[in-house]
Protein backbone atom coordinates (compact mmCIF):
# COMPACT_ATOMS: atom_id res chain seq x y z
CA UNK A 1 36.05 293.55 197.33
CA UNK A 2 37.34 291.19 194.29
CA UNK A 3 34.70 289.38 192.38
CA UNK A 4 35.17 287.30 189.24
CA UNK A 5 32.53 286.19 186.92
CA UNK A 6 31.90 282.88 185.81
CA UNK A 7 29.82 283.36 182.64
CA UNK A 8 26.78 281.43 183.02
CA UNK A 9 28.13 279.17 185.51
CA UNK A 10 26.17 276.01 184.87
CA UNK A 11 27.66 272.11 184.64
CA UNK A 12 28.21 271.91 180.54
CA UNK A 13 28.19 269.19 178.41
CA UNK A 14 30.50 270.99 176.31
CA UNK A 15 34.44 269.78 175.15
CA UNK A 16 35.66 271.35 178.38
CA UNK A 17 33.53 269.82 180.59
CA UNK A 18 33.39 272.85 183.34
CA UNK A 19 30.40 275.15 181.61
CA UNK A 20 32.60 277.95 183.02
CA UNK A 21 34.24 280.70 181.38
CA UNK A 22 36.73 283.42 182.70
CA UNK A 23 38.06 286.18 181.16
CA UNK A 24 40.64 288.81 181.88
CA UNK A 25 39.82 291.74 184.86
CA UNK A 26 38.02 294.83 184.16
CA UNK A 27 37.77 297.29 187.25
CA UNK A 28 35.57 298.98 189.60
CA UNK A 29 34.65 300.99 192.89
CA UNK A 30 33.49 299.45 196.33
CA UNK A 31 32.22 301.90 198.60
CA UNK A 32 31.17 301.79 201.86
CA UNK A 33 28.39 303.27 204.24
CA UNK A 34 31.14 305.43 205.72
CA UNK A 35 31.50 306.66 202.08
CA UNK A 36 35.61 304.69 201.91
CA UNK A 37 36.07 303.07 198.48
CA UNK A 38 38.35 300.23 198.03
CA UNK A 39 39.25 298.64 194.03
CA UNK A 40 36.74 296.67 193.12
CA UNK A 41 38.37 293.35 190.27
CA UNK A 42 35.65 292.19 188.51
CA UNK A 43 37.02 289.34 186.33
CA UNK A 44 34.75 289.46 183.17
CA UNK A 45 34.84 290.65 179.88
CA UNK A 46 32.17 293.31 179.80
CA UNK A 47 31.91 293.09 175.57
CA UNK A 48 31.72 296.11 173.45
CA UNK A 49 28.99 297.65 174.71
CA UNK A 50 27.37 300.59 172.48
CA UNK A 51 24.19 301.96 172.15
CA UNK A 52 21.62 303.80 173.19
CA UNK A 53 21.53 302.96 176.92
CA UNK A 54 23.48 305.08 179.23
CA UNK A 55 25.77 303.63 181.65
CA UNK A 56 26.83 307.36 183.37
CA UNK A 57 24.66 307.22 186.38
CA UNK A 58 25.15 311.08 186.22
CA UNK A 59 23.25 311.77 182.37
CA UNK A 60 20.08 310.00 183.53
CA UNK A 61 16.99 312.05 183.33
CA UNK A 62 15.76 313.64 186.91
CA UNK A 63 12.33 313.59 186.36
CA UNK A 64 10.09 311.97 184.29
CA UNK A 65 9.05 313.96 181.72
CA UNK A 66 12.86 313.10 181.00
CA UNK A 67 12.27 309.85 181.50
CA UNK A 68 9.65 309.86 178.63
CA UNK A 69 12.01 311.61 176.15
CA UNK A 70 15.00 309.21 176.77
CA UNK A 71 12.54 306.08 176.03
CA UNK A 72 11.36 307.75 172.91
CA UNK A 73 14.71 308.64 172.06
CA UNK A 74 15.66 304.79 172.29
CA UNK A 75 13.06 303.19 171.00
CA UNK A 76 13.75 305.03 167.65
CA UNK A 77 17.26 304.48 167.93
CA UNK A 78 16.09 300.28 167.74
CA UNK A 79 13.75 300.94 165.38
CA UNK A 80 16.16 302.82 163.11
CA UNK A 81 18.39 299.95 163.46
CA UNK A 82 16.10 297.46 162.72
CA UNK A 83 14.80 299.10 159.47
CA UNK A 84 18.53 300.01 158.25
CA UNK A 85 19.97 296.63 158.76
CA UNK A 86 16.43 295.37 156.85
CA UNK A 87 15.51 292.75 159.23
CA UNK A 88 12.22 291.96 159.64
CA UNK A 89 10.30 288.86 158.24
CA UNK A 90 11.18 287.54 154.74
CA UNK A 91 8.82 288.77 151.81
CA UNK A 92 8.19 284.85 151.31
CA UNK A 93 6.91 285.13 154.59
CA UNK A 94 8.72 282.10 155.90
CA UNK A 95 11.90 283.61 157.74
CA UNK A 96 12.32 286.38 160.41
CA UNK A 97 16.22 287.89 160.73
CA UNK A 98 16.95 290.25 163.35
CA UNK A 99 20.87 291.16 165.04
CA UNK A 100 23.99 289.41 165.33
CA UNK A 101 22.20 286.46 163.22
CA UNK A 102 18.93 286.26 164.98
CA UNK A 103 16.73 283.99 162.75
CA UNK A 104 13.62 282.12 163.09
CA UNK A 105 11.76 279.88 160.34
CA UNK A 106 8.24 280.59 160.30
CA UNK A 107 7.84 277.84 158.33
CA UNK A 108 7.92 275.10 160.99
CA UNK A 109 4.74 277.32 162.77
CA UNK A 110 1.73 275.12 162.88
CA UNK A 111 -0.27 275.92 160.06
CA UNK A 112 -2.35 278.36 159.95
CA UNK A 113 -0.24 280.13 162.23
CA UNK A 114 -1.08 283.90 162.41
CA UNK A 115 1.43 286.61 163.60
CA UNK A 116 -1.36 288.78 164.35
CA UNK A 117 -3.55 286.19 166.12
CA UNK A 118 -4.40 287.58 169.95
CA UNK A 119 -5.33 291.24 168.47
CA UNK A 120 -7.87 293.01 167.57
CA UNK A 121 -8.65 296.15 166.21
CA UNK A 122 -8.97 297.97 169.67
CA UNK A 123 -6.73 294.91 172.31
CA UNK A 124 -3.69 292.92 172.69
CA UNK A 125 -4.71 289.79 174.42
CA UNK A 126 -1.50 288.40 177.04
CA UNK A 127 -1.72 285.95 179.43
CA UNK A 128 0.16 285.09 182.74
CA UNK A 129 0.46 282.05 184.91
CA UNK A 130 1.60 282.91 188.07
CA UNK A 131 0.62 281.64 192.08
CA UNK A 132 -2.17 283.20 193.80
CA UNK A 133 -2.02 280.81 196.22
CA UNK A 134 0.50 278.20 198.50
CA UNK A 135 3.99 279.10 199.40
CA UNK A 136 4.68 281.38 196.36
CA UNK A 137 1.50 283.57 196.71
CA UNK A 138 2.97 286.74 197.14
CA UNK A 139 3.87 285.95 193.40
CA UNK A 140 0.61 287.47 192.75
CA UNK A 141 1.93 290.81 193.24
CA UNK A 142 4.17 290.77 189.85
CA UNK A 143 1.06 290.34 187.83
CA UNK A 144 -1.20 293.66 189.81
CA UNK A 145 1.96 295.67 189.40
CA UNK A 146 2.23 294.60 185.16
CA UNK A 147 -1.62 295.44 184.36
CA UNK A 148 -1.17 298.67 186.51
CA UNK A 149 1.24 299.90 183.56
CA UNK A 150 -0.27 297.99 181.04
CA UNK A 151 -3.48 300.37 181.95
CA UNK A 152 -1.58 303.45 182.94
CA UNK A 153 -0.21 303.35 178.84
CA UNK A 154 -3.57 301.91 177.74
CA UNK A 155 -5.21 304.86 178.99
CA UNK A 156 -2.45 307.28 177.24
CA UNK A 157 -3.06 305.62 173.93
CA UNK A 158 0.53 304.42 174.02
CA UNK A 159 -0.38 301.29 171.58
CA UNK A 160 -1.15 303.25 168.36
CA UNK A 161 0.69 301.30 165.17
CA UNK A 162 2.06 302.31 161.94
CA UNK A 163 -1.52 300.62 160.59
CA UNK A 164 -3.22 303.62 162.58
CA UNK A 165 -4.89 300.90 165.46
CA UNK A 166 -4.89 301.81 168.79
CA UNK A 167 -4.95 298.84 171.12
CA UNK A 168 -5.19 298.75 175.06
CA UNK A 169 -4.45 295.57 177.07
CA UNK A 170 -6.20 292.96 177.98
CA UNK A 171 -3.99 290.88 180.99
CA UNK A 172 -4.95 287.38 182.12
CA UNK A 173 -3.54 286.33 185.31
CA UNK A 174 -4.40 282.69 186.27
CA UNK A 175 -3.26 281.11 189.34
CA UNK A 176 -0.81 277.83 189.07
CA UNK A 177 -0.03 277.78 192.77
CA UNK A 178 3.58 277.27 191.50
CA UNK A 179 2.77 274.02 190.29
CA UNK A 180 4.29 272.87 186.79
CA UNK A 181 1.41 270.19 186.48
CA UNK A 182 -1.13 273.13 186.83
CA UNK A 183 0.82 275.43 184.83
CA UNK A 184 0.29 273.41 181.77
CA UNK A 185 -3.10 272.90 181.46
CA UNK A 186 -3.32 276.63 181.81
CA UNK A 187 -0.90 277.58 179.44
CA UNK A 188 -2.95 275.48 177.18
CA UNK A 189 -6.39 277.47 177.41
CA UNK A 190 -3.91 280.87 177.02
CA UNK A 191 -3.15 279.26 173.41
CA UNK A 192 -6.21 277.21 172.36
CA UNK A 193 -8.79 278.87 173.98
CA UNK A 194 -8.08 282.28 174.49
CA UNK A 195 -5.96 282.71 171.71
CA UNK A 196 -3.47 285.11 173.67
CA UNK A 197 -0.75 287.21 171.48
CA UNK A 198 1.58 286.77 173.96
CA UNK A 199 2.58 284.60 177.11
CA UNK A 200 4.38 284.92 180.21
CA UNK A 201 5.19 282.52 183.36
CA UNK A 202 6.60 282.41 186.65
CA UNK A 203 9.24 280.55 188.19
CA UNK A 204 11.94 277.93 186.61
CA UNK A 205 9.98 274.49 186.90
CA UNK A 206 6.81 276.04 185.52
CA UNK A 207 8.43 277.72 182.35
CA UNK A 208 10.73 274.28 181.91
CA UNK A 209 7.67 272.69 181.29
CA UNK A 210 6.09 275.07 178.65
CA UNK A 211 8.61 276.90 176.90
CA UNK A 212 8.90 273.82 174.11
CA UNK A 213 5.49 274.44 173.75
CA UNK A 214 5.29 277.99 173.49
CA UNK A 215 8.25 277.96 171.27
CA UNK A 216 6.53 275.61 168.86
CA UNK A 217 3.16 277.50 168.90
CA UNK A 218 5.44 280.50 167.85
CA UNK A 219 4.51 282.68 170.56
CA UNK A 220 6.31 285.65 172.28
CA UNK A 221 7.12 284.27 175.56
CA UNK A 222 8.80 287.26 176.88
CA UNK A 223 10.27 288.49 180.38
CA UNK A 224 9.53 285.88 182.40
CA UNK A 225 9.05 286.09 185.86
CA UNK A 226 11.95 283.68 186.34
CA UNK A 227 16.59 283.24 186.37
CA UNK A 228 17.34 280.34 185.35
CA UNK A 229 19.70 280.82 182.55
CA UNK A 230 17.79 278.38 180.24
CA UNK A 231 16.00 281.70 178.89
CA UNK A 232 19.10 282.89 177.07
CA UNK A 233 18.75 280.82 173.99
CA UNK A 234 17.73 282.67 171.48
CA UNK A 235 18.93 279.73 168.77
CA UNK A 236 16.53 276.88 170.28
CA UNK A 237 14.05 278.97 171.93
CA UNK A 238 13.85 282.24 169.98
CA UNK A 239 10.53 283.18 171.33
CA UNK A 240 11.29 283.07 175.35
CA UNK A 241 12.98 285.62 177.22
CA UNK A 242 13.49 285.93 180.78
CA UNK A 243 14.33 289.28 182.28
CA UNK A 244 16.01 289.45 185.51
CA UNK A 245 19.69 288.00 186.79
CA UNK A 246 20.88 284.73 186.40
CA UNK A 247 20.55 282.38 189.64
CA UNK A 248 24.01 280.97 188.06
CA UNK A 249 25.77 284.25 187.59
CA UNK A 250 24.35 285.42 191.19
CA UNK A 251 25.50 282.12 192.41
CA UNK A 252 28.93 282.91 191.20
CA UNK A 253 29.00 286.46 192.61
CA UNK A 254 27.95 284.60 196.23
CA UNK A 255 31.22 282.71 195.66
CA UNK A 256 33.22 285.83 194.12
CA UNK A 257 32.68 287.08 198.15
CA UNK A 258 33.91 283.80 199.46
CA UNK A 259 37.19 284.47 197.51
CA UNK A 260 37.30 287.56 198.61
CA UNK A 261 37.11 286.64 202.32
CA UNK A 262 38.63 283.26 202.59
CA UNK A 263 41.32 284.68 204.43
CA UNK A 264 38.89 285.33 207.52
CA UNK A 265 38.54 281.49 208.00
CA UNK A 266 42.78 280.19 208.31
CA UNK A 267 41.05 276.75 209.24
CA UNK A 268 38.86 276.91 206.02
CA UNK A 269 35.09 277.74 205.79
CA UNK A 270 31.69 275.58 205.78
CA UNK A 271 29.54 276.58 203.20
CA UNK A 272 25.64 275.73 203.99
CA UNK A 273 23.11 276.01 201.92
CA UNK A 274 18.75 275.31 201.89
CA UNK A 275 17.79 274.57 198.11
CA UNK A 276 14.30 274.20 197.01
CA UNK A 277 13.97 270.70 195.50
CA UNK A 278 12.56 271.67 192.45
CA UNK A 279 14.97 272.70 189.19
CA UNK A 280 14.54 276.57 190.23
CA UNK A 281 16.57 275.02 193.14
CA UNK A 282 18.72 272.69 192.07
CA UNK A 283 20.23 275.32 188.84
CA UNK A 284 21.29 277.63 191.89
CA UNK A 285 23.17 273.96 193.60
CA UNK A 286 24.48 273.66 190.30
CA UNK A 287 25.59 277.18 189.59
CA UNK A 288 27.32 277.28 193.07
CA UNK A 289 28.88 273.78 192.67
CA UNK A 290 30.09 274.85 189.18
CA UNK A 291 31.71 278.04 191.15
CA UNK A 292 33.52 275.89 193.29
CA UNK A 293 34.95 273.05 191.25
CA UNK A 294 36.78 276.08 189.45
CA UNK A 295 37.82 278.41 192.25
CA UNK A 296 41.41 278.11 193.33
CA UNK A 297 40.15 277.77 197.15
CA UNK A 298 38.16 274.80 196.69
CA UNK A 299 40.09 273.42 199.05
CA UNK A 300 39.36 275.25 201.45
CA UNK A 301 35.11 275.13 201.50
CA UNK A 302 33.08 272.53 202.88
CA UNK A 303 29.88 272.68 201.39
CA UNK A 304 26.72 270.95 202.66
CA UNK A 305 23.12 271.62 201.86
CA UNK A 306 19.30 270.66 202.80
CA UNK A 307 16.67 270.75 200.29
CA UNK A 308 13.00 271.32 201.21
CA UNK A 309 9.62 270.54 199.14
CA UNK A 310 8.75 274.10 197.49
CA UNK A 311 5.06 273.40 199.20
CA UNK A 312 6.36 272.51 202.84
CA UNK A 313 4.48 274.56 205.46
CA UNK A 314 7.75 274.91 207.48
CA UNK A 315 12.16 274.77 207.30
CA UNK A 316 12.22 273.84 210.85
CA UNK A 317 14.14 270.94 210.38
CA UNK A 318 16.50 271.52 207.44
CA UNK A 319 17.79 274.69 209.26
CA UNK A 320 17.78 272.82 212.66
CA UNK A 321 20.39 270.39 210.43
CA UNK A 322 22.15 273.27 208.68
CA UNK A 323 22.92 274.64 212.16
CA UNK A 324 24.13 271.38 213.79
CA UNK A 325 26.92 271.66 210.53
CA UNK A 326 28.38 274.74 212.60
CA UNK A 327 29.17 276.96 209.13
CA UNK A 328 30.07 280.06 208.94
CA UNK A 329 28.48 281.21 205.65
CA UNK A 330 24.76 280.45 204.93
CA UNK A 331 22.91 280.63 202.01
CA UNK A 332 19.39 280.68 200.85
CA UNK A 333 18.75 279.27 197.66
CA UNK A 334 14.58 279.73 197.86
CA UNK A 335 12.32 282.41 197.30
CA UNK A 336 8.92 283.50 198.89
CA UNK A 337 7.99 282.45 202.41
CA UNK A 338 11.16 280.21 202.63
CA UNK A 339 13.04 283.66 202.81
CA UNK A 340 10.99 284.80 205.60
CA UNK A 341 11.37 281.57 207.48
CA UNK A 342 15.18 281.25 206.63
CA UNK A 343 15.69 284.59 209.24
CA UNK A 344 13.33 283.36 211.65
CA UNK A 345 14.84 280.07 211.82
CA UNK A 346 18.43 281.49 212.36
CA UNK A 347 17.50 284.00 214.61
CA UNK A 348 16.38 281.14 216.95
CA UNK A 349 18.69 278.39 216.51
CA UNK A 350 21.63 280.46 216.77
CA UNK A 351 22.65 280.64 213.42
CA UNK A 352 22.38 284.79 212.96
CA UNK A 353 24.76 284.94 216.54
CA UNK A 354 27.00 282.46 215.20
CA UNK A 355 26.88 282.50 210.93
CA UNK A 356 29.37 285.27 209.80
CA UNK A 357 27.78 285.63 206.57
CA UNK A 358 24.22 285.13 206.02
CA UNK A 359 22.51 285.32 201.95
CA UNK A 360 19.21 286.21 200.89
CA UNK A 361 18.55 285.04 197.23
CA UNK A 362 17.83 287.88 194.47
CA UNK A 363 14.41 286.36 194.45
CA UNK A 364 13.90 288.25 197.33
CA UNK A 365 15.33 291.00 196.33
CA UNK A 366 13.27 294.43 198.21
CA UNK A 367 12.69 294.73 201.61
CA UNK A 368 9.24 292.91 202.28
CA UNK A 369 10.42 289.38 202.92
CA UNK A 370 12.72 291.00 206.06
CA UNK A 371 10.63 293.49 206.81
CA UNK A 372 9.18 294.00 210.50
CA UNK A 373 6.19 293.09 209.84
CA UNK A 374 7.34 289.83 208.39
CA UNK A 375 9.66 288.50 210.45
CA UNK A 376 8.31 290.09 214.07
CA UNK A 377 9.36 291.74 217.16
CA UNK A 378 11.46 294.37 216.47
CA UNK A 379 12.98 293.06 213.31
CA UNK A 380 16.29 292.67 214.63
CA UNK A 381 16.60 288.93 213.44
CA UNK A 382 16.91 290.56 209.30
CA UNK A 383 19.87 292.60 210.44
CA UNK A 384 23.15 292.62 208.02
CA UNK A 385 21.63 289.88 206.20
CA UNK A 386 23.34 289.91 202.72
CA UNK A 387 22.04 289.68 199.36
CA UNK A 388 23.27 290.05 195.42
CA UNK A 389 20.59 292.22 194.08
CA UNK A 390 20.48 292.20 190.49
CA UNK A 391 20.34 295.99 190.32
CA UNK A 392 16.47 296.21 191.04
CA UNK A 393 14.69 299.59 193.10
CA UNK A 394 12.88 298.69 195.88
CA UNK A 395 9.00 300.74 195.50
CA UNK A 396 8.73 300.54 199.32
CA UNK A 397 12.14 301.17 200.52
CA UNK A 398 12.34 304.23 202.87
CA UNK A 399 15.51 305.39 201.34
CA UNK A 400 14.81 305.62 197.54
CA UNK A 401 11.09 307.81 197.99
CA UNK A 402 13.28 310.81 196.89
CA UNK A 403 13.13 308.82 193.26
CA UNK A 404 11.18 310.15 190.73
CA UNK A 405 10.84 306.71 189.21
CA UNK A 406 9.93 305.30 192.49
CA UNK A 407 7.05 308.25 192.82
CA UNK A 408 5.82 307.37 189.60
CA UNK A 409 5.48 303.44 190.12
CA UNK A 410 3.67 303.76 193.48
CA UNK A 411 1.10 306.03 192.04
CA UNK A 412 0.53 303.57 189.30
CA UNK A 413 0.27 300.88 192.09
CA UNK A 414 -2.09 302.85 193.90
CA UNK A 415 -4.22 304.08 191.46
CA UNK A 416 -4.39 300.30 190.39
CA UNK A 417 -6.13 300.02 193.64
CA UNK A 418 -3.05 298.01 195.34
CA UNK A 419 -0.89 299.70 198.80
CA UNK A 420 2.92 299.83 197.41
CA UNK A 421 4.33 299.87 200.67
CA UNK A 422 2.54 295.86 201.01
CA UNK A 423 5.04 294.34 198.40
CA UNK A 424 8.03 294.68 197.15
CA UNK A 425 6.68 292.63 194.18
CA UNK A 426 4.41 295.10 193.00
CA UNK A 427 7.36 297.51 191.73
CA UNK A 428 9.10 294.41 190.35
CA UNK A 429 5.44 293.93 188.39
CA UNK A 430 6.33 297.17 187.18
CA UNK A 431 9.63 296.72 186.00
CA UNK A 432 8.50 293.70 184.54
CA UNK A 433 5.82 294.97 182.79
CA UNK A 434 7.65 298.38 181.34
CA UNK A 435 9.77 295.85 179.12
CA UNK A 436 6.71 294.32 177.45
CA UNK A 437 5.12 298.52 176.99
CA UNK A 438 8.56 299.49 175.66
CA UNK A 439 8.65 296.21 172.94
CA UNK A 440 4.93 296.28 172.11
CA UNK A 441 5.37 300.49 170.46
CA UNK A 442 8.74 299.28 169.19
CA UNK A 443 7.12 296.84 167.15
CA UNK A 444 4.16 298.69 166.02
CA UNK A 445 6.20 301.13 164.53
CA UNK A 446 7.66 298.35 162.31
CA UNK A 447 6.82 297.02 159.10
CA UNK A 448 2.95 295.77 159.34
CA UNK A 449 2.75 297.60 162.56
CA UNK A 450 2.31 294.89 165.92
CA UNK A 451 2.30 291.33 165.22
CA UNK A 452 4.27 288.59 166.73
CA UNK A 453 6.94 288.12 164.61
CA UNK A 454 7.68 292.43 164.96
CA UNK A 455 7.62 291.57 168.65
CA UNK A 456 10.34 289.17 169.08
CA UNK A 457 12.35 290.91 166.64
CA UNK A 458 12.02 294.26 169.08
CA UNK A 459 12.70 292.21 172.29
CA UNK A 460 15.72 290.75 170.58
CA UNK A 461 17.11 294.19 169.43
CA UNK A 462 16.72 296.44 172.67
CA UNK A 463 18.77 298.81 174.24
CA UNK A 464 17.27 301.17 177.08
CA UNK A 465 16.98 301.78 180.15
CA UNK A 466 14.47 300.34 182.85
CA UNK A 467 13.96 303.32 185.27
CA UNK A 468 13.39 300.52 188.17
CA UNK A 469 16.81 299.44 187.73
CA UNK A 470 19.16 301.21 189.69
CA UNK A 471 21.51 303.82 187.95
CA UNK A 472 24.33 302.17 186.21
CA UNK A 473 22.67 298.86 184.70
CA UNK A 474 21.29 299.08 181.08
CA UNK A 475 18.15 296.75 179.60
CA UNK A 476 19.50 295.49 176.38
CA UNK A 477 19.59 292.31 174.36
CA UNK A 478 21.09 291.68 170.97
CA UNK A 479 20.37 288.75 168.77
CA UNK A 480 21.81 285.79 169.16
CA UNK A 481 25.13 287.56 170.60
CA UNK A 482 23.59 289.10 174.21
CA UNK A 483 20.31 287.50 174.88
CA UNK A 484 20.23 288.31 178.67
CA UNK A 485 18.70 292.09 179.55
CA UNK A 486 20.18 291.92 183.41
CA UNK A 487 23.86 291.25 183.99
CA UNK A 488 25.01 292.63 187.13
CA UNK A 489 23.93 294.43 190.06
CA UNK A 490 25.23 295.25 193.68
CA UNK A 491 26.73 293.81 197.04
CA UNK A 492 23.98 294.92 199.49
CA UNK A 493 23.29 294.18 203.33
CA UNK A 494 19.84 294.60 205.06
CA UNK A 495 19.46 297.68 207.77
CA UNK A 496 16.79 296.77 210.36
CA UNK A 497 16.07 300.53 211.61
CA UNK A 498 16.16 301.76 208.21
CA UNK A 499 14.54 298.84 207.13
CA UNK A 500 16.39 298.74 203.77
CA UNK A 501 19.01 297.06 202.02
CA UNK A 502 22.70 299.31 202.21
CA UNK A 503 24.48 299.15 199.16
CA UNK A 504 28.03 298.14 200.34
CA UNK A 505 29.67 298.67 197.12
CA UNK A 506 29.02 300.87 193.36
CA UNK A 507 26.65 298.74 191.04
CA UNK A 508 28.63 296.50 188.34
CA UNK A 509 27.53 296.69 184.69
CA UNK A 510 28.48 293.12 183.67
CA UNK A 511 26.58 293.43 180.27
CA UNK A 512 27.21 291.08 177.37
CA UNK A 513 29.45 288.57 179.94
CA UNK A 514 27.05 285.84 180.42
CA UNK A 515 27.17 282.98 177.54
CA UNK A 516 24.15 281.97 175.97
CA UNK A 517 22.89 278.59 177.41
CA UNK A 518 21.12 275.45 175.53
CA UNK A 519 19.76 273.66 178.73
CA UNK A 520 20.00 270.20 178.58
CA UNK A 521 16.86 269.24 181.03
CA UNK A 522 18.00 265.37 181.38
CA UNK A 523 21.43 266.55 182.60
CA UNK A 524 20.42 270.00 184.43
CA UNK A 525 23.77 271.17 182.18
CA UNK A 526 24.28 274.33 179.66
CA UNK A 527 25.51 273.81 176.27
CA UNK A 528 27.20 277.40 176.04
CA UNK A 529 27.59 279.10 172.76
C-alpha cells in the first residue's frame, strides 16, 4: 500500500499558495492478517531523528518495572540536554530559550505574572474544560482516565523538585458541553479565580477560542485533547501544545489510500464525506481538499459532502443524501456519537452493502464507538470499517490484554473507581495524562525546580516514549523545529467477532514530517514555517 505525506496539509497563505509539501520516498512494510507483506512508499522526509526514544519495536521494555527505568532513563537524557545547552530562563528574568531556537519573552506577561503561580508547597493546581454533557459527553472519559495517573504518581511521591517540595495534583474538570461560548467563561475562572498552573481543553473550536488567551496569560496549555494542526506553533503560541495526530496529516493518509486504489474505480471514484460544521470540521474539509487539489488523480474523484450541527440529535438526513450520491468511498469527518450513528445509518440505507470503503475518524480511534453494545444487534453493521489510527492502544480491546502497559492502565482506571472496558477514552485519558506526569518531574529537576516557564521548556524538549502508543511511534517535540509529539500511525480495519480494530499494515514513524502551522482563523489557512 503506497502512501505519501502531505506535511500539514492545510490551504496556506504562503508564496506557493498550496500549504502542501512533498518530499522524496522513504520505505516501509504492509502486512496483512494472513501475515503477506507488500512495500509500503511512504513519501515524506522522516528528518534526522535521534534521541532517546526508541523506534525498534523489539528493545522496548516487557514489563513495567522496565517501563519505569526507560522513562527515568529519558527524562535525564532531556534534562541533561537542557542544562548542557544552558537554556532555561534568562538571569534578567525576561527571556526563556529552549531547542532549535525556542524562545519566549517573559516580558510581555501581564505584570505581576508569576511562573510559580498555581502551586503550593504540597499541589499543582490544573484545570480542564471538557463535555460532560450533549453529543460529545463521552469526552468526559479523557479527564477520569488523566486524574487516575495524576493520583496513581501523586500517591508515589512522583512530584518531588530540586527545591525538596513534594506536590500531588489537584485536577479540575468542568463541563463546556463542547461549546466554545461556554468554554470561555470557564477558562476564565481556571485563570482568575482559581489561579490554575496549568490548562488544558478539548476539541478544535473550544481551544480556537482560548489559546490567545492562554498564550497571553503565559500559561502552559499543554496536550490538548484536540488535532487540529493550529497547536504546532511554537513561535506564536509557545505555551499550547496539542498531543495527538493531525486531522490534516490523517486527512492526507485517507487520500494516500485513494491513490493507492484508484485503479479499482476505471470510471473514477465519488468521494463522500459528513463534516461537523464547526472548525474541528471544516480543518479536516480543508485538509482533504488540500490533498486533492495536489494529487495527480484529481481527476478522477468526485467529492461531495454534508455537514451537520455538532449538537444535532440525529445524521438521518445528511447520510440519507450522502447515499442518494451513490459513492464508493465514505468518510466520517466527526467524532463522538456522530461515529456511532455514521454505522448505523449505513448499515440501513445501504451504504455498508454498497460503499467499498468506509472511514472512521482517529477521533474515534478504540473500539467503543463500534462496539456491540453501541451500535446493536449483533454488531455486524461496524464490520471492515476503516480507520487511520494515530498509533494509539486500545485499554479495552480484546486483543492487546496480553500488554503489560494495557494491564497497568486498566488497574489505574479501576482503582480510580471507573470500568475500562466502558470507554475507550479512559486509556486515551491515560495517555494523555502520562505526557503532563513525564513534563511536570522533568521540570522540577530544573533550575528553580517546577514553575511554568521549566514546564514549557520540558514539553518543548521531549523525547520518550508513551507506553499507550503502539510499538514503533516515539513522543517527542523539539523547539521550534518538531513541535508535533504524534506523526504517524497505522492502516487499521474494524473486526466485529473480535471486536477490534486489525492492523492491516506495520505502524509508520512519520516523525519530524509535519510543518509547523501559524493558523490564520479568518482564512481557516496555515502559514507553514
Amino acid at each position: 500500500m503506497g502512501a505519501s505525506l502531505i506535511a500539514t496539509a492545510c490551504g496556506s497563505s504562503s508564496e506557493s499558495g498550496s500549504g502542501t509539501e512533498t518530499t522524496d520516498s522513504g520505505g516501509a512494510t504492509a502486512t496483512t492478517e494472513a501475515g503477506t507483506t507488500t512495500s509500503v512508499s511512504l513519501a515524506i522526509d522522516a528528518g534526522e531523528f535521534s534521541g532517546a526514544a526508541i523506534t525498534d519495536p523489539a528493545e522496548l521494555p516487557k514489563d513495567m518495572e522496565g517501563w519505569e527505568s526507560l522513562w527515568a532513563a529519558q527524562r535525564e537524557a532531556v534534562v541533561t540536554r537542557i542544562k548542557d545547552n544552558k537554556w532555561g530562563v534568562s538571569a534578567d528574568g525576561k527571556t526563556l530559550t529552549g531547542p532549535e531556537g525556542f524562545t519566549v519573552d517573559l516580558s510581555q506577561c501581564p505584570a505581576g505574572w508569576d511562573s510559580a503561580e498555581g502551586l503550593s508547597d504540597t499541589e499543582i493546581k490544573i484545570g480542564q474544560t471538557l463535555a460532560q454533557s450533549g453529543t460529545l459527553a463521552y469526552a468526559a472519559n479523557y479527564g477520569k482516565g488523566q486524574e487516575a495517573i495524576f493520583n496513581y504518581y501523586g500517591d508515589k511521591g512522583a512530584f518531588k523538585d530540586s527545591t525538596g517540595k513534594t506536590r500531588t495534583i489537584n485536577f479540575i474538570a468542568k463541563d463546556d458541553g463542547y461549546d466554545p461560548a461556554k468554554t470561555v467563561p470557564l477558562v476564565d475562572e481556571f485563570l482568575d479565580s482559581e489561579k490554575v498552573f496549568g490548562q488544558v481543553t478539548l476539541g478544535s473550536p473550544n481551544t480556537l477560542k482560548t489559546y490567545d488567551k492562554i498564550n497571553q496569560r503565559c500559561v502552559p496549555h499543554l496536550f490538548n485533547q484536540t488535532g487540529h494542526p493550529a497547536w504546532g506553533d511554537p513561535k506564536n503560541h509557545p505555551w499550547t501544545t496539542g498531543l495527538g495526530l493531525a486531522y490534516t496529516t490523517e486527512a492526507v493518509l485517507w487520500g494516500s489510500f485513494i491513490e493507492d486504489h484508484i485503479d479499482e474505480f476505471p470510471d473514477g471514484v465519488t468521494v463522500a464525506s459528513l463534516v461537523v460544521a464547526n472548525e474541528f470540521g471544516k480543518i479536516y474539509d480543508v485538509g482533504f481538499k488540500a490533498w486533492l487539489e495536489n494529487s495527480p488523480i484529481k481527476d478522477k474523484v468526485t467529492y461531495v459532502s454534508e455537514t451537520v450541527d455538532p449538537q444535532a440529535p440525529t445524521i438521518t438526513n445528511q447520510m440519507t443524501t450522502l447515499g442518494s450520491k451513490k459513492p464508493q468511498i465514505f468518510i466520517a469527518m466527526v467524532a463522538g456519537t456522530f461515529c456511532t450513528q455514521a454505522v448505523v445509518e449505513a448499515a440501513q440505507n445501504g451504504m455498508q452493502q454498497d460503499v467499498k470503503y468506509l472511514w472512521q475518524p482517529n477521533t474515534c480511534a478504540g473500539s467503543t464507538q463500534l462496539s456491540k453494545e453501541k451500535v446493536g444487534g449483533d454488531g455486524s453493521a461496524s464490520q471492515d470499517w476503516w480507520i487511520v489510527n494515530g498509533g494509539s492502544k486500545d485499554v479495552r480491546d480484546p486483543e492487546q490484554q496480553s500488554d503489560p502497559a494495557i494491564a497497568w492502565a486498566r488497574d489505574m482506571i479501576t482503582a480510580h473507581g471507573d470500568d475500562p472496558d466502558s470507554a475507550a477514552e479512559l486509556g486515551l485519558g491515560v495517555l494523555y495524562g502520562w505526557a503532563w506526569v513525564q513534563v511536570l518531574q522533568i521540570a522540577g529537576e530544573l533550575d528553580g525546580g517546577l514553575t511554568r516557564a521549566n514546564t514549557i521548556l520540558a514539553a518543548r524538549a521531549l523525547d520518550m516514549n508513551n507506553p499507550l502508543q503502539l510499538p514503533g511511534m516515539v513522543f517527542h517535540a523539539d523547539g521550534n523545529k518538531d513541535s508535533y509529539y504524534t506523526e504517524g500511525g497505522v492502516y487499521q480495519q474494524f473486526d466485529v467477532p473480535k471486536q477490534s480494530y486489525i492492523s492491516k499494515t506495520e505502524v509508520f514513524n512519520l516523525d519530524g514530517a509535519s510543518k509547523n502551522c501559524n493558523f490564520q482563523q479568518a482564512g481557516g489557512t496555515c502559514e507553514l514555517y
